[in-house]
C-alpha atoms as a PDB file:
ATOM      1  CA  UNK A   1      22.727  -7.543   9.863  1.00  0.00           C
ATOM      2  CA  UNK A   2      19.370  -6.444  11.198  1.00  0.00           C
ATOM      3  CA  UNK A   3      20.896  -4.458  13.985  1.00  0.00           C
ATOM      4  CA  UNK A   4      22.809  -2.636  11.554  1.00  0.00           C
ATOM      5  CA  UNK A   5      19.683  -2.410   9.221  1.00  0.00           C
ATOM      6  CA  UNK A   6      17.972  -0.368  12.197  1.00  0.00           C
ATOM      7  CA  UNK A   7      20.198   1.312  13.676  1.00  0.00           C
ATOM      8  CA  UNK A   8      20.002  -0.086  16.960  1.00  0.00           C
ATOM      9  CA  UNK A   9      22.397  -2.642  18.381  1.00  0.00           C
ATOM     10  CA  UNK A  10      21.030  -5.778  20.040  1.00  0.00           C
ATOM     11  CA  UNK A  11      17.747  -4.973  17.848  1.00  0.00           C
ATOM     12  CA  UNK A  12      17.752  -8.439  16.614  1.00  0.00           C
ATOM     13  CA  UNK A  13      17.445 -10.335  20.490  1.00  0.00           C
ATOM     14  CA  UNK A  14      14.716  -7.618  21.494  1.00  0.00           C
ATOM     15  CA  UNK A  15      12.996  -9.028  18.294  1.00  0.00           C
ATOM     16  CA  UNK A  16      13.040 -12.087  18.824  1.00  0.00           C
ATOM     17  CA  UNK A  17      12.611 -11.705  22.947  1.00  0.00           C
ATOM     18  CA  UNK A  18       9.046  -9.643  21.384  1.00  0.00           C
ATOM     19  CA  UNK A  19       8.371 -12.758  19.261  1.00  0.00           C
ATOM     20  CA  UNK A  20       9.003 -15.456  21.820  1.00  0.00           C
ATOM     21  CA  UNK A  21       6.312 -13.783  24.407  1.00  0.00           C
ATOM     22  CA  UNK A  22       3.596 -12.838  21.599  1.00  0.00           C
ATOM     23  CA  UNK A  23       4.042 -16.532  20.694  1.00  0.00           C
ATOM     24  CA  UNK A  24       3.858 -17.454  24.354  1.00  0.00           C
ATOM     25  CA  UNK A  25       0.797 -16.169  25.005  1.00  0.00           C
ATOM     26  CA  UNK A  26      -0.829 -17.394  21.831  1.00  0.00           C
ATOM     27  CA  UNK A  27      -1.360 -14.206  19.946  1.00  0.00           C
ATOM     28  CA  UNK A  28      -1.598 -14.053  16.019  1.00  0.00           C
ATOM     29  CA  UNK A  29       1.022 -12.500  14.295  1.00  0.00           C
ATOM     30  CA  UNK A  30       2.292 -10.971  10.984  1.00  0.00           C
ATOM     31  CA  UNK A  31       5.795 -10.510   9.805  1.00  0.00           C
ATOM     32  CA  UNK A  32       6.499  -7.286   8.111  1.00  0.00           C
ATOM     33  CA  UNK A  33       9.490  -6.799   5.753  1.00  0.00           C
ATOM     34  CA  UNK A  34      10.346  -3.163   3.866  1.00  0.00           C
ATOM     35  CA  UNK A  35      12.279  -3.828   0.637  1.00  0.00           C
ATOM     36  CA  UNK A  36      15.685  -2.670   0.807  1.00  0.00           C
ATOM     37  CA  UNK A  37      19.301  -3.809  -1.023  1.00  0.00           C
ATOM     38  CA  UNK A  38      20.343  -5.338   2.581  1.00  0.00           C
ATOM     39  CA  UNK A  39      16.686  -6.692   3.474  1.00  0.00           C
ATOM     40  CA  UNK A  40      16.834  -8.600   0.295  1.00  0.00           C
ATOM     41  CA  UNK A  41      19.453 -11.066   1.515  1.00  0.00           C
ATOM     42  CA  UNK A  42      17.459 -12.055   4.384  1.00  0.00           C
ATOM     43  CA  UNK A  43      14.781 -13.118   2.390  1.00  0.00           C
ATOM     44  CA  UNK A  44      15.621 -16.479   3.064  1.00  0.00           C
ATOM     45  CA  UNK A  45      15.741 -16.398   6.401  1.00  0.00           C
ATOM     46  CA  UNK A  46      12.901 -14.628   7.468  1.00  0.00           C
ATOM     47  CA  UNK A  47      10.809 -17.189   5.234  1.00  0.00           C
ATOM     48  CA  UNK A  48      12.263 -19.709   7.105  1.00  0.00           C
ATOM     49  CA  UNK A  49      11.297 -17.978  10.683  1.00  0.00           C
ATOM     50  CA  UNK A  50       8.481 -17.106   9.537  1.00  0.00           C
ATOM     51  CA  UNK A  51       7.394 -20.648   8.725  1.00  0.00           C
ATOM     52  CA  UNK A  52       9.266 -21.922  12.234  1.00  0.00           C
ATOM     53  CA  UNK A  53       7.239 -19.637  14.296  1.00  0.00           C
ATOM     54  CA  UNK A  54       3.700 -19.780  13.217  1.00  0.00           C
ATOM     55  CA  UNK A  55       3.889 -16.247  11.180  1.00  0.00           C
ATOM     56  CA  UNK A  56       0.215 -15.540   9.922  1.00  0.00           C
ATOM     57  CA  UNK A  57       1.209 -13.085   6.996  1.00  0.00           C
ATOM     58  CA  UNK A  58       4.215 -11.775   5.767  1.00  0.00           C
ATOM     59  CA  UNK A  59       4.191  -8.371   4.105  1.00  0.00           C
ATOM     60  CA  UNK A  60       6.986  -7.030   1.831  1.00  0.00           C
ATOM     61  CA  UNK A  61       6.704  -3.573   1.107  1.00  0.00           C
ATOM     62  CA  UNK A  62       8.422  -2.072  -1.501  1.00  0.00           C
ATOM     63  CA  UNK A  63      10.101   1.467  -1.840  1.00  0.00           C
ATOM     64  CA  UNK A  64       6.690   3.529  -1.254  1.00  0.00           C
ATOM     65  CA  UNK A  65       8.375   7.398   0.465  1.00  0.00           C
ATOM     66  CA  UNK A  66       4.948   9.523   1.144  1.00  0.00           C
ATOM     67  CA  UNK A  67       4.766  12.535   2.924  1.00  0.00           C
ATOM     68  CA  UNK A  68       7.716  14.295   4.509  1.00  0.00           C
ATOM     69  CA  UNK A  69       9.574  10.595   3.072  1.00  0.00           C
ATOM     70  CA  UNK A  70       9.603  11.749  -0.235  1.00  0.00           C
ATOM     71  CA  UNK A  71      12.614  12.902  -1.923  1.00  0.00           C
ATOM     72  CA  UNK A  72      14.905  12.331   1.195  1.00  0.00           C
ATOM     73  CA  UNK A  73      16.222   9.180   0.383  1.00  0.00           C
ATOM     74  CA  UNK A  74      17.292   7.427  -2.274  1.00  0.00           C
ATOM     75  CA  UNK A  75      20.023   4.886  -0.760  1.00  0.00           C
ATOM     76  CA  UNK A  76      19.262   1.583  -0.578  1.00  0.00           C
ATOM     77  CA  UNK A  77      16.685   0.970  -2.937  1.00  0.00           C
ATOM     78  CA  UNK A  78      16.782  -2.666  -5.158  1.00  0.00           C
ATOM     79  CA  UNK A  79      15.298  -2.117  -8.551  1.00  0.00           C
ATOM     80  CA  UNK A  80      12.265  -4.213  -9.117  1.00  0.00           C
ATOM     81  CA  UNK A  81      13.425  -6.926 -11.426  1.00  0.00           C
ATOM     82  CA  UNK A  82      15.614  -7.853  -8.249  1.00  0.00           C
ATOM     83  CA  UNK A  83      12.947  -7.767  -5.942  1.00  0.00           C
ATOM     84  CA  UNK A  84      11.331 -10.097  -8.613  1.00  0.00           C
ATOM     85  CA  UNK A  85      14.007 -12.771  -8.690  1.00  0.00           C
ATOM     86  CA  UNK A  86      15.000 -12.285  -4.746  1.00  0.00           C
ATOM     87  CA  UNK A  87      10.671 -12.938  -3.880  1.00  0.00           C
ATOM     88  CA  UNK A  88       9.408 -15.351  -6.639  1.00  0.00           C
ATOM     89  CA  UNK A  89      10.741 -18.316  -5.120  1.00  0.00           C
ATOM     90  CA  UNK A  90       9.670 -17.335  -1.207  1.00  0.00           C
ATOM     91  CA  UNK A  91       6.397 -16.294  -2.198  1.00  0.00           C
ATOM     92  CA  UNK A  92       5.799 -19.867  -3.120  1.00  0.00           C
ATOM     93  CA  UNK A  93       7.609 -21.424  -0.011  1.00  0.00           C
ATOM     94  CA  UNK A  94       5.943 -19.155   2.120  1.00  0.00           C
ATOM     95  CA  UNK A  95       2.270 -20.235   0.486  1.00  0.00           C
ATOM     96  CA  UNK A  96       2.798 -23.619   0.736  1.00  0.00           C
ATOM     97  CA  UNK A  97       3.440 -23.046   4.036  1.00  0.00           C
ATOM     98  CA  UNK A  98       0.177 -21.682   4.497  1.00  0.00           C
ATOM     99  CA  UNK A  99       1.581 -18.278   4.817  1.00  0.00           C
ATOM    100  CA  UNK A 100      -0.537 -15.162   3.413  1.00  0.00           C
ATOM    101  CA  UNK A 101       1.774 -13.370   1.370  1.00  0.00           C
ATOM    102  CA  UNK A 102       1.558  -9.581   0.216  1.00  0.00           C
ATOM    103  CA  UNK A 103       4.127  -7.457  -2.098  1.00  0.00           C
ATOM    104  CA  UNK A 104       3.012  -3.537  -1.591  1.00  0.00           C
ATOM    105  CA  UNK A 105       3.603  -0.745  -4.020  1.00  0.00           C
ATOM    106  CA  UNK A 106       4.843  -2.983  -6.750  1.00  0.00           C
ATOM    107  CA  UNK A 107       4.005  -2.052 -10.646  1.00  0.00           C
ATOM    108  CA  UNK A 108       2.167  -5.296 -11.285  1.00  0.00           C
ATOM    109  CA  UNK A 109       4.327  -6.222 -14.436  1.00  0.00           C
ATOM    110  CA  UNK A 110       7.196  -6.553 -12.022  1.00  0.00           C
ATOM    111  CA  UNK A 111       5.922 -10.330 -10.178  1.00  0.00           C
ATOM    112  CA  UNK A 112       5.758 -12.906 -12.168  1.00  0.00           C
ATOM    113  CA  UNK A 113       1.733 -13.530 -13.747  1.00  0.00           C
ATOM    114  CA  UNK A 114       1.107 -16.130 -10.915  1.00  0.00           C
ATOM    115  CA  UNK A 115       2.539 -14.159  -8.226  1.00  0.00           C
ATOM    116  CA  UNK A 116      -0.473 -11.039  -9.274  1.00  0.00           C
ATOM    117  CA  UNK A 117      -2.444 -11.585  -6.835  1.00  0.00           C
ATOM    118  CA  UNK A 118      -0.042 -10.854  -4.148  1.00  0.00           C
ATOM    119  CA  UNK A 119       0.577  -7.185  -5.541  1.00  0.00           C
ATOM    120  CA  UNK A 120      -1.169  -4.629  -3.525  1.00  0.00           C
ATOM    121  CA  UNK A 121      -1.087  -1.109  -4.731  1.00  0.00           C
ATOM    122  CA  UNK A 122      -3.214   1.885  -3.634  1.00  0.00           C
ATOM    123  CA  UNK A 123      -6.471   0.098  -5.231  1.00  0.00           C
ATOM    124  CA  UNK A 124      -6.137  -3.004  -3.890  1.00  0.00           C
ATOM    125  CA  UNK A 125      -5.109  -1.828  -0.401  1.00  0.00           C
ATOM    126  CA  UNK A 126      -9.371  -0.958   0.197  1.00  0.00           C
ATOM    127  CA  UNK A 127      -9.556  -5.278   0.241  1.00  0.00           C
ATOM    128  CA  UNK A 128      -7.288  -6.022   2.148  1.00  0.00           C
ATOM    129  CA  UNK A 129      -8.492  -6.645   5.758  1.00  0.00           C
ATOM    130  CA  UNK A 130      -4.797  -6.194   7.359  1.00  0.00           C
ATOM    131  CA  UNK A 131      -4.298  -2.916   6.148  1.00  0.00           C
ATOM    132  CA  UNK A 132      -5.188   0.812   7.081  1.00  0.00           C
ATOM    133  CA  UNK A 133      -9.059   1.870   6.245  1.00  0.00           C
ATOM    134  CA  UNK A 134      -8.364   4.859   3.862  1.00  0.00           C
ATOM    135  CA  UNK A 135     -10.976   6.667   6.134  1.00  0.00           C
ATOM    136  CA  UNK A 136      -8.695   6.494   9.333  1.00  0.00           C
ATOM    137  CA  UNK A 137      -5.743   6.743   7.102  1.00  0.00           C
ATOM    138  CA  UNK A 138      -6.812  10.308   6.220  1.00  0.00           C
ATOM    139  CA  UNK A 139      -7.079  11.648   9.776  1.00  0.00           C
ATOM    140  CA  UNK A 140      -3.882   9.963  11.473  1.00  0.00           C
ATOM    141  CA  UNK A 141      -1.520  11.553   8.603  1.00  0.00           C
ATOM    142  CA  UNK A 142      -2.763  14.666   9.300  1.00  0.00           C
ATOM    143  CA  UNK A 143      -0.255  17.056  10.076  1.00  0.00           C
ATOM    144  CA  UNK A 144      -1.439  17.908  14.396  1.00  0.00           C
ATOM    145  CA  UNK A 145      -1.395  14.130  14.526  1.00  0.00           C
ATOM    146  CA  UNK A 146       1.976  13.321  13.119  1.00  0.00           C
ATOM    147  CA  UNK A 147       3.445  16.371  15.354  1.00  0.00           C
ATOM    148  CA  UNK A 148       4.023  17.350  18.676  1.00  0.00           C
ATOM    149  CA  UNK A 149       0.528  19.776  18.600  1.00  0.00           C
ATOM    150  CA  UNK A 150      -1.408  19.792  21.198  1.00  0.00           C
ATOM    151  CA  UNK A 151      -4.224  20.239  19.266  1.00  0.00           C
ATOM    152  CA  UNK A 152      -5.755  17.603  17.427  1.00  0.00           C
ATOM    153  CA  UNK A 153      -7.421  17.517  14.162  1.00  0.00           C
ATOM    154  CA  UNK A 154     -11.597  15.983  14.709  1.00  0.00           C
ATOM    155  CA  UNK A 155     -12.643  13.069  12.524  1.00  0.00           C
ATOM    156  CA  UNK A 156     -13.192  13.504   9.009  1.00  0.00           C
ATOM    157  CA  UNK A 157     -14.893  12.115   6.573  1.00  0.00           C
ATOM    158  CA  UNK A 158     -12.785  10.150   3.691  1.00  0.00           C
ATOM    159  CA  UNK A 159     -11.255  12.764   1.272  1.00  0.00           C
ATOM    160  CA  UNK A 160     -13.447  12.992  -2.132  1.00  0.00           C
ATOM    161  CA  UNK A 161     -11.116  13.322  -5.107  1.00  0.00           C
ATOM    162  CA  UNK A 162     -12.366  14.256  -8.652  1.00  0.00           C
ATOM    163  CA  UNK A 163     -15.731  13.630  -7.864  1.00  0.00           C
ATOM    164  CA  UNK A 164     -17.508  16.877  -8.248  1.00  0.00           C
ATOM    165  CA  UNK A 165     -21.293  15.682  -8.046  1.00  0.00           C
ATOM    166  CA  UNK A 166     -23.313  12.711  -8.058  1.00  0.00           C
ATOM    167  CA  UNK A 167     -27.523  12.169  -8.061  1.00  0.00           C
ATOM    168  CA  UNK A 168     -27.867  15.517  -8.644  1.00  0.00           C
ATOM    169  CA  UNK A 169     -25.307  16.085  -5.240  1.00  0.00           C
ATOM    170  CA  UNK A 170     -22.567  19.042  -5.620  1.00  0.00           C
ATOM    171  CA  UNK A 171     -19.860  18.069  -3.608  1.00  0.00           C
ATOM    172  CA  UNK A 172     -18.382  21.627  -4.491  1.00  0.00           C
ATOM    173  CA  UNK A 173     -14.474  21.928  -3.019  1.00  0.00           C
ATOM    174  CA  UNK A 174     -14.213  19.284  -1.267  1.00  0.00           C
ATOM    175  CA  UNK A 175     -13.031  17.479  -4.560  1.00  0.00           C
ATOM    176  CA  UNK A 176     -10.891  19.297  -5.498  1.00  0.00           C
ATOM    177  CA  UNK A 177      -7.329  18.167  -4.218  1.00  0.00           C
ATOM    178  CA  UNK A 178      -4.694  20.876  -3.034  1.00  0.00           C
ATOM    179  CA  UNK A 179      -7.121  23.571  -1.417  1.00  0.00           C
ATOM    180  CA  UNK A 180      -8.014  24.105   2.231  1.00  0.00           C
ATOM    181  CA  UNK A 181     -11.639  22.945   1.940  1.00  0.00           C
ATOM    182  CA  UNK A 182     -10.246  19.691   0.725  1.00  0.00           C
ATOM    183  CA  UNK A 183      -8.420  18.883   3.784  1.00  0.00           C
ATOM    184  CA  UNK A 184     -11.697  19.573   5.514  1.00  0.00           C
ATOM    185  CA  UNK A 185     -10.697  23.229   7.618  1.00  0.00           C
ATOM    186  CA  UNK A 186     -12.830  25.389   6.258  1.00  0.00           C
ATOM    187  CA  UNK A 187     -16.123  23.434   5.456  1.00  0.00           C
ATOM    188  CA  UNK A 188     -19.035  22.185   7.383  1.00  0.00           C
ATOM    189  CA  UNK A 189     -18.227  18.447   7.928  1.00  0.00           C
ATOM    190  CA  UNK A 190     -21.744  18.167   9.228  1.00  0.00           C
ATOM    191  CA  UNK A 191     -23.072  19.301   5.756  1.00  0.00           C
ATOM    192  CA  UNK A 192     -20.719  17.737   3.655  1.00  0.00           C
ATOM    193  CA  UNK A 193     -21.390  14.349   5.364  1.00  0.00           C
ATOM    194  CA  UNK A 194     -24.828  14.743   4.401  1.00  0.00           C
ATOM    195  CA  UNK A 195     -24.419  15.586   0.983  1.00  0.00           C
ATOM    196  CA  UNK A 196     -21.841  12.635   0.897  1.00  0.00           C
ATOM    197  CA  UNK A 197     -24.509   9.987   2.526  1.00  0.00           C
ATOM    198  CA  UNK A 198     -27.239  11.512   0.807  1.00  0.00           C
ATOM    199  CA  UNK A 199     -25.747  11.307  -2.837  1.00  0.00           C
ATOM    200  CA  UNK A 200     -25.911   7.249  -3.163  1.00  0.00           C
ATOM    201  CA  UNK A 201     -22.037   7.578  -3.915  1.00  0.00           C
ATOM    202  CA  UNK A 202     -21.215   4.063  -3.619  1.00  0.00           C
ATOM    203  CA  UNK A 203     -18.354   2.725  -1.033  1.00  0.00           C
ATOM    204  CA  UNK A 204     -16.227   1.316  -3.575  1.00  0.00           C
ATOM    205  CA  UNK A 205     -16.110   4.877  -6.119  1.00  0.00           C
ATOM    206  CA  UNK A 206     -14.913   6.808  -3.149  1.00  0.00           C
ATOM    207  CA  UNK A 207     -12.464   4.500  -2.078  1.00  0.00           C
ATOM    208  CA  UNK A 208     -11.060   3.796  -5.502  1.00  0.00           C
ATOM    209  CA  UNK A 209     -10.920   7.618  -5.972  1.00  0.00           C
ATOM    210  CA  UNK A 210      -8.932   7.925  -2.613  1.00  0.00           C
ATOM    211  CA  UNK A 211      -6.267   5.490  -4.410  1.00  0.00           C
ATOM    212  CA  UNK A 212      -5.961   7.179  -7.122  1.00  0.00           C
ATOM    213  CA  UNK A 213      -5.155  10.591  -5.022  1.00  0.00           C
ATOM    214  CA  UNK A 214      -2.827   9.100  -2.912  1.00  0.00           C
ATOM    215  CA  UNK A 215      -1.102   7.846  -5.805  1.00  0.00           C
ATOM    216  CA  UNK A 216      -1.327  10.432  -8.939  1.00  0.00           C
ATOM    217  CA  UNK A 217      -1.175  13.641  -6.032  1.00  0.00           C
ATOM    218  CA  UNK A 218       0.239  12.322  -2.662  1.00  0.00           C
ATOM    219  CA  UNK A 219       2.992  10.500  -3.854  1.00  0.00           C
ATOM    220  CA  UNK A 220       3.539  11.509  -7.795  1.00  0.00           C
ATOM    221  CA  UNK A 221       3.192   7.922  -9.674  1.00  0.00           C
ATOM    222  CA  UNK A 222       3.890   7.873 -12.961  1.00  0.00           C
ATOM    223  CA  UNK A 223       3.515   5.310 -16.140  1.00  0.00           C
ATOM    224  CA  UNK A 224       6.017   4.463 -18.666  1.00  0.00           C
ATOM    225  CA  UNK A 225       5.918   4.774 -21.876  1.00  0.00           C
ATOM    226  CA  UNK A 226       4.885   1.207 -22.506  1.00  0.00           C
ATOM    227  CA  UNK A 227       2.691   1.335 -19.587  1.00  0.00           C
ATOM    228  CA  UNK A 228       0.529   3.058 -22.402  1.00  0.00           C
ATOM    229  CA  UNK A 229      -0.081  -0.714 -24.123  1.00  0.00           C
ATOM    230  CA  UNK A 230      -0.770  -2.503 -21.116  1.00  0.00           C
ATOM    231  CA  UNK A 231      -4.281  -3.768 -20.869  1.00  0.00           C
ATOM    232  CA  UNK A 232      -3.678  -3.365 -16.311  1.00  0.00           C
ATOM    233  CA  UNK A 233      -3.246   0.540 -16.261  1.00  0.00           C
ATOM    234  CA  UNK A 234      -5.807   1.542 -14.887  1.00  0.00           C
ATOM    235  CA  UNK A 235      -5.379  -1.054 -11.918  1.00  0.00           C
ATOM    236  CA  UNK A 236      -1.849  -0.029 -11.441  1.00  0.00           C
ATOM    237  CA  UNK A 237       0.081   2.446  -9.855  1.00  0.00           C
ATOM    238  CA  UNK A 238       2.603   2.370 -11.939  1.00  0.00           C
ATOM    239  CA  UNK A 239       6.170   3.888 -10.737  1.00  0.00           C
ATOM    240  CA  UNK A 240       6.665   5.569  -7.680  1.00  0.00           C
ATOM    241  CA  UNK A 241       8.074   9.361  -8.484  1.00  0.00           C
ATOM    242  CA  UNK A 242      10.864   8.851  -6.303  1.00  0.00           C
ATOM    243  CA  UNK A 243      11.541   5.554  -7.969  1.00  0.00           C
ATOM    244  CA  UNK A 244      11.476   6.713 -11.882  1.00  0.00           C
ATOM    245  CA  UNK A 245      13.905   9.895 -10.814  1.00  0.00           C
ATOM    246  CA  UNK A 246      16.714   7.298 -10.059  1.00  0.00           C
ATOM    247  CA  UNK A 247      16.356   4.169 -11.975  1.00  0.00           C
ATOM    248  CA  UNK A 248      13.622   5.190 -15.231  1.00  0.00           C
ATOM    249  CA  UNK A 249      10.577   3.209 -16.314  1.00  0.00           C
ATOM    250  CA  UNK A 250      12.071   1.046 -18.595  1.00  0.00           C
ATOM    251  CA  UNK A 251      11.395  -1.714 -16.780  1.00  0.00           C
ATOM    252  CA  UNK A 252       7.641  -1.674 -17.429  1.00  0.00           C
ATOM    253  CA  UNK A 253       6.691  -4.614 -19.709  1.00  0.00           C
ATOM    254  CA  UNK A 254       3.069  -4.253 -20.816  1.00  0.00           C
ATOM    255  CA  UNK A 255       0.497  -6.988 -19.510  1.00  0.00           C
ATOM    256  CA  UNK A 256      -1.703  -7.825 -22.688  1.00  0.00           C
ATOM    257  CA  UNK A 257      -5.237  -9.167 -22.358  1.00  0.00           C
ATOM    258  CA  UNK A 258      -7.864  -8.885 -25.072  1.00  0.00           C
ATOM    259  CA  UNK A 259      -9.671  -6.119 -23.559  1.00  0.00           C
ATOM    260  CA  UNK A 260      -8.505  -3.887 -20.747  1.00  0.00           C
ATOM    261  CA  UNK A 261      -9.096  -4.827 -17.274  1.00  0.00           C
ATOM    262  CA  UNK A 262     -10.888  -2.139 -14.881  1.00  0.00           C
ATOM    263  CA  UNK A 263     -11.568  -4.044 -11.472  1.00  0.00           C
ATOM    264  CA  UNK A 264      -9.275  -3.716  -8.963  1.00  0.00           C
ATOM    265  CA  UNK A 265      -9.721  -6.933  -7.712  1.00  0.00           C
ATOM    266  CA  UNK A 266      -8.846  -8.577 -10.941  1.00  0.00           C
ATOM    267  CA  UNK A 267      -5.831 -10.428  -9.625  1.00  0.00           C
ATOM    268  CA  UNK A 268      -6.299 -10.331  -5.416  1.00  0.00           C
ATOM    269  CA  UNK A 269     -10.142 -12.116  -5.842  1.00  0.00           C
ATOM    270  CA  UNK A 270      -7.458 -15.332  -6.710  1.00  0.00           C
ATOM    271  CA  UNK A 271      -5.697 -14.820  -3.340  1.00  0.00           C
ATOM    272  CA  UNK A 272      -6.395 -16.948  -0.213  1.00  0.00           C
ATOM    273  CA  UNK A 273      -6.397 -14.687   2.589  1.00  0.00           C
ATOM    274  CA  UNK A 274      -6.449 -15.494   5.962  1.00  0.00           C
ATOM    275  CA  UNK A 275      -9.071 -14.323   8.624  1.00  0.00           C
ATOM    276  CA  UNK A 276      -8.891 -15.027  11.927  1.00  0.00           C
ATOM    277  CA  UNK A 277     -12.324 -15.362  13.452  1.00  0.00           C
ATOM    278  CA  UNK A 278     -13.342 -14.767  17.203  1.00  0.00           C
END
C-alpha cells in the first residue's frame, strides 16, 4: 500500500533500505505520517515499526493544504472524528513506548481531553523544538525559493501581523498583511529591524501573531458555530478552509472551562518531549 500511496513502486524497500542505514550508523530519527483515508489503515503498523526500530517521534499531520496546495485537492481526506478513533489508541501505545507523539493541524475538540497535549496547531508549533522556526519559515516559502529563479529572496525578518505599534514604535506597513511592504520588497529591512528590536516587542507576541496570519490569512481557518462557546478559541485554529468547504463544522464540540483559556501552551506544557542533547 505505501508504494501505491506515493506513487512510486518499490517506495516501500527504499524506505526501509533508508531506515536500516540511518539506524546503522546510530542516527536519531522521527517518523512522519500525513493523514489520509489510506494512511489511516497503517496506523497500526507504523506504531508497531516505529516502536521496533527505535523511532524518536512520530508526527501525524492532518489535512493542512497552504500555498499553491490549497483548493487542489480534496480526495482522500478522513474526517476528524475518524482520525480520532483510528489515533486514540496508538497515541497511547506509542507513549508508553516512550515515543513523542504529535497530531498537527487538528481542531483541539477533535482528540480526546487526554490526548490535548499532543495537538499542535499554528500556536503551538513556536514550542515545539522539531518543527520549522516561523522566522526561517517565512523566507524558504517565498516564492524565488520555492521556484526555479535564479534569484533569491535575502533574509527577512519574521512577518509582523496586526501589530501596528508598540513603546511608542510605528511599525507602519509592515503589519499590514496582503501589501508589498509586508512581504518585505519595498521597505528598508535595515530600518524596520531596528524599529522591531528597538520596540521591546516581546518574542512570544510576534510569534503568536505569525500563527494567527498563517492561519486566519494564509490558509483561511474558520470556527464553527459552536466554536463560539468554547472556552479554547482563541488557542485553536479551528477548521481548515479547505476542510469546512467539503465536510462543514459540525463536528466542533465546545471545550468548557470556567473561564477562557488564552496561553498557547495550555495543553503542550503537559507533554513530555524529547531532546536529544550533544
Amino acid at each position: 500500500m505505501f508504494d501505491n500511496i506515493v506513487g512510486l513502486k518499490g517506495g516501500s524497500e527504499l524506505q526501509l533500505k533508508g531506515l536500516y542505514n540511518i539506524q546503522k550508523l546510530g542516527i536519531p530519527f522521527r517518523l512522519n505520517c500525513t493523514l489520509t483515508e489510506q494512511a489511516l489503515a497503517q496506523i497500526p503498523e507504523l506504531s508497531q515499526m516505529a516502536i521496533e526500530t527505535g523511532a524518536r517521534v512520530v508526527n501525524f499531520i492532518s489535512f493542512n493544504p497552504f500555498a499553491d496546495q490549497q483548493g487542489v485537492s480534496r480526495e482522500n481526506v478522513p474526517r476528524y472524528a475518524t482520525i480520532k478513533s483510528a489515533l486514540s489508541k496508538y497515541i497511547d501505545l506509542l507513549e508508553t513506548a516512550g515515543i513523542e507523539v504529535n497530531v498537527r493541524y487538528l481542531p483541539l475538540c477533535m482528540l480526546a481531553s487526554k490526548h490535548r497535549k499532543n495537538i499542535y496547531d499554528f500556536q503551538q508549533l513556536p514550542y515545539d523544538q522539531h518543527e520549522w522556526d516561523y522566522n526561517s519559515w517565512t523566507w524558504t516559502t517565498r516564492f524565488n525559493q520555492r521556484s526555479s529563479s535564479d534569484e533569491i529572496d535575502e533574509t527577512i525578518p519574521i512577518l509582523l501581523y496586526d501589530v501596528p505599534s508598540y513603546n511608542g514604535v510605528d511599525f507602519g506597513k509592515a503589519s499590514e498583511h496582503g501589501t508589498k511592504e509586508h512581504y518585505m520588497r519595498e521597505i528598508d529591512i535595515k530600518e524596520h529591524l531596528i524599529r522591531l528590536f528597538s520596540s521591546g516587542l516581546p518574542k512570544e507576541v510576534i510569534y503568536r501573531q505569525n500563527a494567527r496570519l498563517r492561519a486566519e490569512k494564509h490558509c483561511g481557518y474558520v470556527y464553527g458555530e459552536q466554536c463560539a462557546e468554547c472556552s479554547v478559541k482563541s488557542i485553536c485554529d479551528g477548521f481548515h478552509s479547505d476542510y469546512a468547504q467539503t465536510f462543514g463544522t459540525e463536528e466542533a464540540k465546545p471545550i468548557k472551562f470556567a473561564k477562557p483559556v488564552d496561553d498557547p501552551k495550555h495543553y503542550i506544557s503537559k507533554q513530555k518531549k524529547i531532546v536529544i542533547k550533544d
